[in-house]
PDB file of N, CA and C in Angstrom:
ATOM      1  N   UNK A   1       0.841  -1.172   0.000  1.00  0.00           N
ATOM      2  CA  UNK A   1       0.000   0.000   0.000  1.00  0.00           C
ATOM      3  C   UNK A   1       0.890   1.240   0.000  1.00  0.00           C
ATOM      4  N   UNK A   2       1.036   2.227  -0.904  1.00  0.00           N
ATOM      5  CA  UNK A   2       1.826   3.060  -1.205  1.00  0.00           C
ATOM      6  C   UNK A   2       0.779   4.380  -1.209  1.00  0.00           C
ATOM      7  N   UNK A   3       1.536   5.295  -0.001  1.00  0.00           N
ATOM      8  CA  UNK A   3       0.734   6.281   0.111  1.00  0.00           C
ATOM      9  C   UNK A   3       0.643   7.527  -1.296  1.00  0.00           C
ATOM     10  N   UNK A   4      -0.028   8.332  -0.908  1.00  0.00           N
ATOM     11  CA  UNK A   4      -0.335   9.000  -2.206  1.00  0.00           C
ATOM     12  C   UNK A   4      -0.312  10.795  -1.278  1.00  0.00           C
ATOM     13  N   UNK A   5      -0.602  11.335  -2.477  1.00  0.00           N
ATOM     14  CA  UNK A   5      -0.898  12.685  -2.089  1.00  0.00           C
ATOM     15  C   UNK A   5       0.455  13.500  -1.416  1.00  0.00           C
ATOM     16  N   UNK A   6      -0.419  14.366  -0.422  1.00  0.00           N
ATOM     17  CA  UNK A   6       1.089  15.048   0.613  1.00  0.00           C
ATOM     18  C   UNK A   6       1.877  14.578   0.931  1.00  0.00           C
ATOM     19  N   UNK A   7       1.537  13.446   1.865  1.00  0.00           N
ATOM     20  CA  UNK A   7       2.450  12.819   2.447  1.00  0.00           C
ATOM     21  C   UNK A   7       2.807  11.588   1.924  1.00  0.00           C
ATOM     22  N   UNK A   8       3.532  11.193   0.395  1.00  0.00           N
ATOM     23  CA  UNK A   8       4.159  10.589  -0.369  1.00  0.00           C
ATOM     24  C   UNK A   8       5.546  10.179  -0.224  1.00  0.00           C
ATOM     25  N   UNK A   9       6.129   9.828  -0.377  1.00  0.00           N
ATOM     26  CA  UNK A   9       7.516   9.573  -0.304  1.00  0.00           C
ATOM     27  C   UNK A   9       8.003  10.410  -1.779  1.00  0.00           C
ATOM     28  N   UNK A  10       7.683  10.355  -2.240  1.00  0.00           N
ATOM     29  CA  UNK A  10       7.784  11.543  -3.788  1.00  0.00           C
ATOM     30  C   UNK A  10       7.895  12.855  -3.062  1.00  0.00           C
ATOM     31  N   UNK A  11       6.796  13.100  -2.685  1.00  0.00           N
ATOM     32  CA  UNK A  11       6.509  14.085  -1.726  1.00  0.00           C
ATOM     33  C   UNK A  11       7.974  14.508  -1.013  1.00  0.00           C
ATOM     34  N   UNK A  12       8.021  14.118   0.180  1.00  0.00           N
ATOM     35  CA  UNK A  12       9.441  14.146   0.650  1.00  0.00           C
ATOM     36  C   UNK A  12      10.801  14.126  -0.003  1.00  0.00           C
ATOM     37  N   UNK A  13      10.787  13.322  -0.988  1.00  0.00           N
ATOM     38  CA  UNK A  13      12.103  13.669  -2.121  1.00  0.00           C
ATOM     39  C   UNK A  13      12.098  14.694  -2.369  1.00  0.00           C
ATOM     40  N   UNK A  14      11.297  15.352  -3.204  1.00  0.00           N
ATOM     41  CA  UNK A  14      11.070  16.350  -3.990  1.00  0.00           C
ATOM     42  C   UNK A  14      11.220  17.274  -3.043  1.00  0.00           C
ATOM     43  N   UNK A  15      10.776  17.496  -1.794  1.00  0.00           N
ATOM     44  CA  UNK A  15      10.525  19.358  -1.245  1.00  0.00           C
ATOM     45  C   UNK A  15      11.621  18.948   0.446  1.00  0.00           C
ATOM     46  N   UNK A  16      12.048  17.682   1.130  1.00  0.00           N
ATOM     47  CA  UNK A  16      12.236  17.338   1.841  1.00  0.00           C
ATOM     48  C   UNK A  16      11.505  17.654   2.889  1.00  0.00           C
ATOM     49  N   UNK A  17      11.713  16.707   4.113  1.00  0.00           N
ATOM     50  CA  UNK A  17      11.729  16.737   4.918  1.00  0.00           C
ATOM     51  C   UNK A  17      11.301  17.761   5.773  1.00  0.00           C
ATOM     52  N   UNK A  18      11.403  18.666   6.228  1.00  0.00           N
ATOM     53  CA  UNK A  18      11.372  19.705   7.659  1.00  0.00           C
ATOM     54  C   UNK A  18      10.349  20.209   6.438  1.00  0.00           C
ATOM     55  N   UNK A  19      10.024  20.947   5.068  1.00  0.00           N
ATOM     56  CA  UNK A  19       8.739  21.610   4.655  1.00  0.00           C
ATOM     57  C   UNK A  19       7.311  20.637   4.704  1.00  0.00           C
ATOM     58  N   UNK A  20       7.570  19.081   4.661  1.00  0.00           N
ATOM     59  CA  UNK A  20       6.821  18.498   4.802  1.00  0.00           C
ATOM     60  C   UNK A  20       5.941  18.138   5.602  1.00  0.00           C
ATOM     61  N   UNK A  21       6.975  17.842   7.262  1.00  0.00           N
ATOM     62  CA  UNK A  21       6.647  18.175   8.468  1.00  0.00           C
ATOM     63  C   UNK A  21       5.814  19.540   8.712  1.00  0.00           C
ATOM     64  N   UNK A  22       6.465  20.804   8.256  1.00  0.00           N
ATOM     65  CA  UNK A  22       5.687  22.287   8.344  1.00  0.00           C
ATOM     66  C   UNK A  22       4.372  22.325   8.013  1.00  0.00           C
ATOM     67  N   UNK A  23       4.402  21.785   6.747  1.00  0.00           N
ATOM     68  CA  UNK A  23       2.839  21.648   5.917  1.00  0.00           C
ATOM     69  C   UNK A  23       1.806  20.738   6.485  1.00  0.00           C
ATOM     70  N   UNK A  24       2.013  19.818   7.146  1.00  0.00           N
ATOM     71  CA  UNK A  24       1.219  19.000   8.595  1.00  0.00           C
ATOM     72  C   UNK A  24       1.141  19.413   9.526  1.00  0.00           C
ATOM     73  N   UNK A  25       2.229  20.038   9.884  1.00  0.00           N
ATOM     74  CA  UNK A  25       2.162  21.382  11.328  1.00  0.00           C
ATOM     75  C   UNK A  25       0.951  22.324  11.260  1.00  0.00           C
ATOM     76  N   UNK A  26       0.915  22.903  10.094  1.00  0.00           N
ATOM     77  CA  UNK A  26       0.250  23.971   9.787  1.00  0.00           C
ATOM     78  C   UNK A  26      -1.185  23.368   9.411  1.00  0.00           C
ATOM     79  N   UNK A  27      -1.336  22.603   8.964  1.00  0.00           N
ATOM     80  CA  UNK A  27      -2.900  21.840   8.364  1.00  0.00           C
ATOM     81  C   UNK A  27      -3.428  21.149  10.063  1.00  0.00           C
ATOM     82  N   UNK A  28      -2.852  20.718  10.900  1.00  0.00           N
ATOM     83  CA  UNK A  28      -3.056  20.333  11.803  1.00  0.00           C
ATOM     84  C   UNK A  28      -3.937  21.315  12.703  1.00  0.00           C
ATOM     85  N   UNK A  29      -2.868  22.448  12.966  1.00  0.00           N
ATOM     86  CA  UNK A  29      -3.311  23.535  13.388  1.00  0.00           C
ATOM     87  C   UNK A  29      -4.432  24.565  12.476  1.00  0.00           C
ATOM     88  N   UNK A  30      -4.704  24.470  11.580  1.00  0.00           N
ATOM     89  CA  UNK A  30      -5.779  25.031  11.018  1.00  0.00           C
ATOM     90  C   UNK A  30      -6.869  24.240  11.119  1.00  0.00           C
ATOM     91  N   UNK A  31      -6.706  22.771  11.366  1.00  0.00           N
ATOM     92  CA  UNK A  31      -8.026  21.792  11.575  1.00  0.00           C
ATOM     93  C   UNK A  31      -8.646  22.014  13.123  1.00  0.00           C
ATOM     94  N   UNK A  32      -7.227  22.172  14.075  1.00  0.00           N
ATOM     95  CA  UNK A  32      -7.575  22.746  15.423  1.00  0.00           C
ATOM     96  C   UNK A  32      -8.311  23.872  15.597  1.00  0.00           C
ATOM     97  N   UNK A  33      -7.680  25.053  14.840  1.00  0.00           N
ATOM     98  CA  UNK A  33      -8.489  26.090  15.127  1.00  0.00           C
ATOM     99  C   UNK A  33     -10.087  26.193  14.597  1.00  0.00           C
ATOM    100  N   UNK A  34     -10.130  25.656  13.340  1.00  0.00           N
ATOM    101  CA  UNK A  34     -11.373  26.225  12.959  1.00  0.00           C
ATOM    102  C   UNK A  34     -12.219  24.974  13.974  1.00  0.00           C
ATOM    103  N   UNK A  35     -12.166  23.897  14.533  1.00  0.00           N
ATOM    104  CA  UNK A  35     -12.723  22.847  15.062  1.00  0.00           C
ATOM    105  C   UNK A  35     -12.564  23.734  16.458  1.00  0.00           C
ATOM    106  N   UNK A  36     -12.094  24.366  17.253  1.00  0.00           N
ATOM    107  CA  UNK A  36     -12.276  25.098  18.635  1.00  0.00           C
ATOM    108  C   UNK A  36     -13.179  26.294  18.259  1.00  0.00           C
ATOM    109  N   UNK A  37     -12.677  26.856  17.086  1.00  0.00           N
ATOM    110  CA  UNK A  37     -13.799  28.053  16.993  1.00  0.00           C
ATOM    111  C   UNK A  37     -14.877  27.909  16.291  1.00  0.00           C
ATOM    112  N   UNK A  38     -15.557  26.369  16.187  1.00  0.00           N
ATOM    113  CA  UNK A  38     -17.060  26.001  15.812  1.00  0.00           C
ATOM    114  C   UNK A  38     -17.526  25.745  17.482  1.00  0.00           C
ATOM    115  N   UNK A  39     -16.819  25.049  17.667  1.00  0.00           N
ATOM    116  CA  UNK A  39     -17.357  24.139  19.380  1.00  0.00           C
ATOM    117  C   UNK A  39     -17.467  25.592  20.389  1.00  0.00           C
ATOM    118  N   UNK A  40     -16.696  26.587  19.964  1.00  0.00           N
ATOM    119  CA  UNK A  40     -16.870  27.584  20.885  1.00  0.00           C
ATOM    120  C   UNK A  40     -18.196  28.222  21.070  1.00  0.00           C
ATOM    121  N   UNK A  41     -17.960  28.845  19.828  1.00  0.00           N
ATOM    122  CA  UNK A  41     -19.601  29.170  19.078  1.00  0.00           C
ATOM    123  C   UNK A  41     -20.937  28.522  19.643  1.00  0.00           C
ATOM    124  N   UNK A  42     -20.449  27.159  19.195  1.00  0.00           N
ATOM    125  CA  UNK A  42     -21.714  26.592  19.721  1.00  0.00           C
ATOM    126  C   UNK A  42     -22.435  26.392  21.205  1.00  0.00           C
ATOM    127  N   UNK A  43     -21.206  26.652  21.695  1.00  0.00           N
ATOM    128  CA  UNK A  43     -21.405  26.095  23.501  1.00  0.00           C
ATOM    129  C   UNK A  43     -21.983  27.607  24.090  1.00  0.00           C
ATOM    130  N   UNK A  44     -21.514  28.687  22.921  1.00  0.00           N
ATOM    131  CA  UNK A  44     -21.588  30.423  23.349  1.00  0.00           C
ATOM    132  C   UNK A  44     -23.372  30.574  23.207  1.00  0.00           C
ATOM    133  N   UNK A  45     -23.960  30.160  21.734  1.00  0.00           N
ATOM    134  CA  UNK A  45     -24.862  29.894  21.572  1.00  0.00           C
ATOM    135  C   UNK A  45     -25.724  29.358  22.087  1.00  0.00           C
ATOM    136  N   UNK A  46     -25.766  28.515  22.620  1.00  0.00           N
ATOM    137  CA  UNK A  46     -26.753  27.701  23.519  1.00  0.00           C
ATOM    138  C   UNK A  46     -26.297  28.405  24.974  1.00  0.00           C
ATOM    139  N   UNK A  47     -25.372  28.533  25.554  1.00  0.00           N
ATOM    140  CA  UNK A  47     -25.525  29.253  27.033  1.00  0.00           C
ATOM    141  C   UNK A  47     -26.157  30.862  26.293  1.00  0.00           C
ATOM    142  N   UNK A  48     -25.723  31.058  25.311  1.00  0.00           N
ATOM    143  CA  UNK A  48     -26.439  32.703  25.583  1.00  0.00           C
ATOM    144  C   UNK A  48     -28.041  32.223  24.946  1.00  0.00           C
ATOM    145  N   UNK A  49     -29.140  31.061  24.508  1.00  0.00           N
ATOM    146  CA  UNK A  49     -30.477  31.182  24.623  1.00  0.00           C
ATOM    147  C   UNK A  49     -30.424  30.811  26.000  1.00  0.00           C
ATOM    148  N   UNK A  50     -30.183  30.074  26.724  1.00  0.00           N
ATOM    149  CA  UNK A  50     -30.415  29.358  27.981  1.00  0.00           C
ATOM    150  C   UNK A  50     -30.662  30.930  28.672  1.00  0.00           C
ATOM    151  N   UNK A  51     -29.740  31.629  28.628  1.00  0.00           N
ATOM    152  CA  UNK A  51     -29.672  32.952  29.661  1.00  0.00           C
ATOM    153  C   UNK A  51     -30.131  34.237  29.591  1.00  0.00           C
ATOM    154  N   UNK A  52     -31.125  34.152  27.933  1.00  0.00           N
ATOM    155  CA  UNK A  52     -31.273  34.915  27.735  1.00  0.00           C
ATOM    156  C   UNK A  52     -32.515  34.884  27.653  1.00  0.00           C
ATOM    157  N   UNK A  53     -33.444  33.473  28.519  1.00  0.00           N
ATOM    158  CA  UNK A  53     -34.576  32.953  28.798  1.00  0.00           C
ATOM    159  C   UNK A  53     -34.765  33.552  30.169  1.00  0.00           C
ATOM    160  N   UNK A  54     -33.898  32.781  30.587  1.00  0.00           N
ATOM    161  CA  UNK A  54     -33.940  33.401  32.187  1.00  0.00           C
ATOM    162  C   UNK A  54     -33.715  34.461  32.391  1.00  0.00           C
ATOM    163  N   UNK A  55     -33.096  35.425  31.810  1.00  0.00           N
ATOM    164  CA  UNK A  55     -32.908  36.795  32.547  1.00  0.00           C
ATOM    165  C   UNK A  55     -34.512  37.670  31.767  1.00  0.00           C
ATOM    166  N   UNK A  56     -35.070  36.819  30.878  1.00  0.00           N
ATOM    167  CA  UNK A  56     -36.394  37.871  30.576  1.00  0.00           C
ATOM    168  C   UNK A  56     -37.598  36.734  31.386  1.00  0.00           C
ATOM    169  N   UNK A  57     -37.201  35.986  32.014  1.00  0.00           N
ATOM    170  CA  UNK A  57     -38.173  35.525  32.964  1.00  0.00           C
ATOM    171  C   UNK A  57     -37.753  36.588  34.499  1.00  0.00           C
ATOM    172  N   UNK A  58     -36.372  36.475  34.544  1.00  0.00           N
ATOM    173  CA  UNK A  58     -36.236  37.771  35.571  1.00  0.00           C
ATOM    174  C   UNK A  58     -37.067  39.107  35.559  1.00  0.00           C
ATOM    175  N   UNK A  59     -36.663  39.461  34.018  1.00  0.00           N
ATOM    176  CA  UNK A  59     -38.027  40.528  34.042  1.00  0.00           C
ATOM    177  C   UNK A  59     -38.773  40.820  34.319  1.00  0.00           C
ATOM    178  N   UNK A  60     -39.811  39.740  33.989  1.00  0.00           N
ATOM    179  CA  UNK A  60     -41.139  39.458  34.280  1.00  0.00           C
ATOM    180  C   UNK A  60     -41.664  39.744  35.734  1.00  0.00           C
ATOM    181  N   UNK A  61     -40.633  39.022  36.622  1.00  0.00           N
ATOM    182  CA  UNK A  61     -40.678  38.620  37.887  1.00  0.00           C
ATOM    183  C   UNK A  61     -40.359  40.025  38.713  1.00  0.00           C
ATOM    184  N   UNK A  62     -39.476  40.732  38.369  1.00  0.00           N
ATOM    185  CA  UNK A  62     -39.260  42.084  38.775  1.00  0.00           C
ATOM    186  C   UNK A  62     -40.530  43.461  38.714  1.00  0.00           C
ATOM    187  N   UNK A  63     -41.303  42.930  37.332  1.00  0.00           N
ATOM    188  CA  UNK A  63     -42.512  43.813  36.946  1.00  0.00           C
ATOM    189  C   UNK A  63     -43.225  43.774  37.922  1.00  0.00           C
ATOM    190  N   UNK A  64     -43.454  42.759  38.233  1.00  0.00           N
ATOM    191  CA  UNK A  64     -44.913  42.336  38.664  1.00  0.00           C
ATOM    192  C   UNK A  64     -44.866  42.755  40.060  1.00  0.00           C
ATOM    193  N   UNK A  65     -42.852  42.754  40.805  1.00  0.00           N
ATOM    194  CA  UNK A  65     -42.683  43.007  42.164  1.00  0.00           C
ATOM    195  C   UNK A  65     -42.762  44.726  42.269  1.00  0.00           C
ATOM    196  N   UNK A  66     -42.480  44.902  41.543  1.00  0.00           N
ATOM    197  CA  UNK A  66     -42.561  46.842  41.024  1.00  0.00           C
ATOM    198  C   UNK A  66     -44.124  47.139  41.404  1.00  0.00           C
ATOM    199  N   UNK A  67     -45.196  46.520  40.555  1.00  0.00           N
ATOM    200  CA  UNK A  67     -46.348  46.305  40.343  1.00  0.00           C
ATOM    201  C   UNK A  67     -46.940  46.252  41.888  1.00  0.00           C
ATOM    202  N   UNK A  68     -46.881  45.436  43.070  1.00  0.00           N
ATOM    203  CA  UNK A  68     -47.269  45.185  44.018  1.00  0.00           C
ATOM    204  C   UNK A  68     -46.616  46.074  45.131  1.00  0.00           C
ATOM    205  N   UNK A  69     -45.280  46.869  44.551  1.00  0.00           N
ATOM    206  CA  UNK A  69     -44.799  46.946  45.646  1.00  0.00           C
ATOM    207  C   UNK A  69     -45.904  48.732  45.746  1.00  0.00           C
ATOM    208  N   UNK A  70     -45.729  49.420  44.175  1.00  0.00           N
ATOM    209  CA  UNK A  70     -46.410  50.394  43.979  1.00  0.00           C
ATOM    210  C   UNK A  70     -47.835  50.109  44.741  1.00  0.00           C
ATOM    211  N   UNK A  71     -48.968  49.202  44.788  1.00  0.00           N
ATOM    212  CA  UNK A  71     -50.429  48.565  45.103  1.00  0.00           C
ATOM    213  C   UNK A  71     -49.919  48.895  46.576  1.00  0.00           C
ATOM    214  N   UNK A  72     -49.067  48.405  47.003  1.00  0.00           N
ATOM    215  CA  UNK A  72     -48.742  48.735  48.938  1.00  0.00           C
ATOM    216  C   UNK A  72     -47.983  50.023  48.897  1.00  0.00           C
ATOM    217  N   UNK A  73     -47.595  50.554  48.693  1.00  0.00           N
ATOM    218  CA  UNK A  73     -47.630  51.994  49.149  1.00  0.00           C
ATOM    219  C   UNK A  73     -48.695  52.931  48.747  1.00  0.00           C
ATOM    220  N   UNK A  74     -49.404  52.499  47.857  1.00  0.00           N
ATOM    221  CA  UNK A  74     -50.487  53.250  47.253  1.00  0.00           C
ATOM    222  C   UNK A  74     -51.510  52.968  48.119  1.00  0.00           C
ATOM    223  N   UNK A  75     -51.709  51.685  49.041  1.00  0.00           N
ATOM    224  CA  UNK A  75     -52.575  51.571  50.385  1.00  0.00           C
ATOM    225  C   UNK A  75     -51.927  51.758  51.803  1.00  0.00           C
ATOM    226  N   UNK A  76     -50.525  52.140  51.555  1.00  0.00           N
ATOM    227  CA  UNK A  76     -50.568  52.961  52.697  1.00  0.00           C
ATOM    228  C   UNK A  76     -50.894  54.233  53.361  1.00  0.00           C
ATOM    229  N   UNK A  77     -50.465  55.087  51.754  1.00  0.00           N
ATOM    230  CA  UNK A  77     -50.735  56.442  51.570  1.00  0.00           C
ATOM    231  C   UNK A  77     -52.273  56.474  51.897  1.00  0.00           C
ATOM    232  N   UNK A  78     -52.868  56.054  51.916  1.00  0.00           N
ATOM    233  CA  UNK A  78     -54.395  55.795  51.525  1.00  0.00           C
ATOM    234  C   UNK A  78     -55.145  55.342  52.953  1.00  0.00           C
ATOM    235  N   UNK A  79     -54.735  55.110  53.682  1.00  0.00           N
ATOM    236  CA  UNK A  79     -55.061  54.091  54.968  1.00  0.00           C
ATOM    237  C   UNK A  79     -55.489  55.134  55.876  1.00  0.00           C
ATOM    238  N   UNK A  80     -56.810  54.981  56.284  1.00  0.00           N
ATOM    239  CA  UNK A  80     -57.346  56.246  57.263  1.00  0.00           C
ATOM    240  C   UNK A  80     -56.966  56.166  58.741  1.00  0.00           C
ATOM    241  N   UNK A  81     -56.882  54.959  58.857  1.00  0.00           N
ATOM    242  CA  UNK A  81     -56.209  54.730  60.420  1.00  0.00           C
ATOM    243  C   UNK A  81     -55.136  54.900  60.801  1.00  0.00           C
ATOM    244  N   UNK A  82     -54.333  55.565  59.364  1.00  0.00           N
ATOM    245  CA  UNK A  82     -52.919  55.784  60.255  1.00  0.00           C
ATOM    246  C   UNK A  82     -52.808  57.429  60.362  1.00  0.00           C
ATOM    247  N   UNK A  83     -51.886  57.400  61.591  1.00  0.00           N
ATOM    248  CA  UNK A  83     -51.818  58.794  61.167  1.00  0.00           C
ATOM    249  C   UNK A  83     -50.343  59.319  60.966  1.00  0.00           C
TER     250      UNK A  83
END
């Protein structure tokens, strides 16, 4: 079984050694990067819907405490028995 392509033994005659190694160095590391900066993305993506659920359920939850807190001072102001 006689390899083919880049990494040929032709390959290596022709350009040697240490550029051959470089050109796997470098393809290696370009398979790394773009493969960390998909997985990044994706993990960024899903924590930012996850949080961006909950912080407008926070919302919600804040309105409504705004809402009640205004209803009790608006019956305190209001309260004939106090003085």
């Amino acid at each position: 079984m006689e390899p083919t392509g880049l990494f040929s033994l032709d390959t290596v005659e022709k350009y040697g050694l240490p550029l051959v190694l470089l050109l796997g160095a470098i393809y290696a590391l370009y398979r790394f990067v773009a493969w960390a900066l998909i997985d990044v993305k994706r993990e960024f993506s899903r924590y930012h819907i996850q949080h961006a659920s909950e912080i407008s359920k926070l919302q919600v939850d804040v309105a409504e405490m705004k809402t009640e807190l205004r209803l009790l001072a608006e019956f305190i102001r209001k309260d004939p028995g106090r003085k």
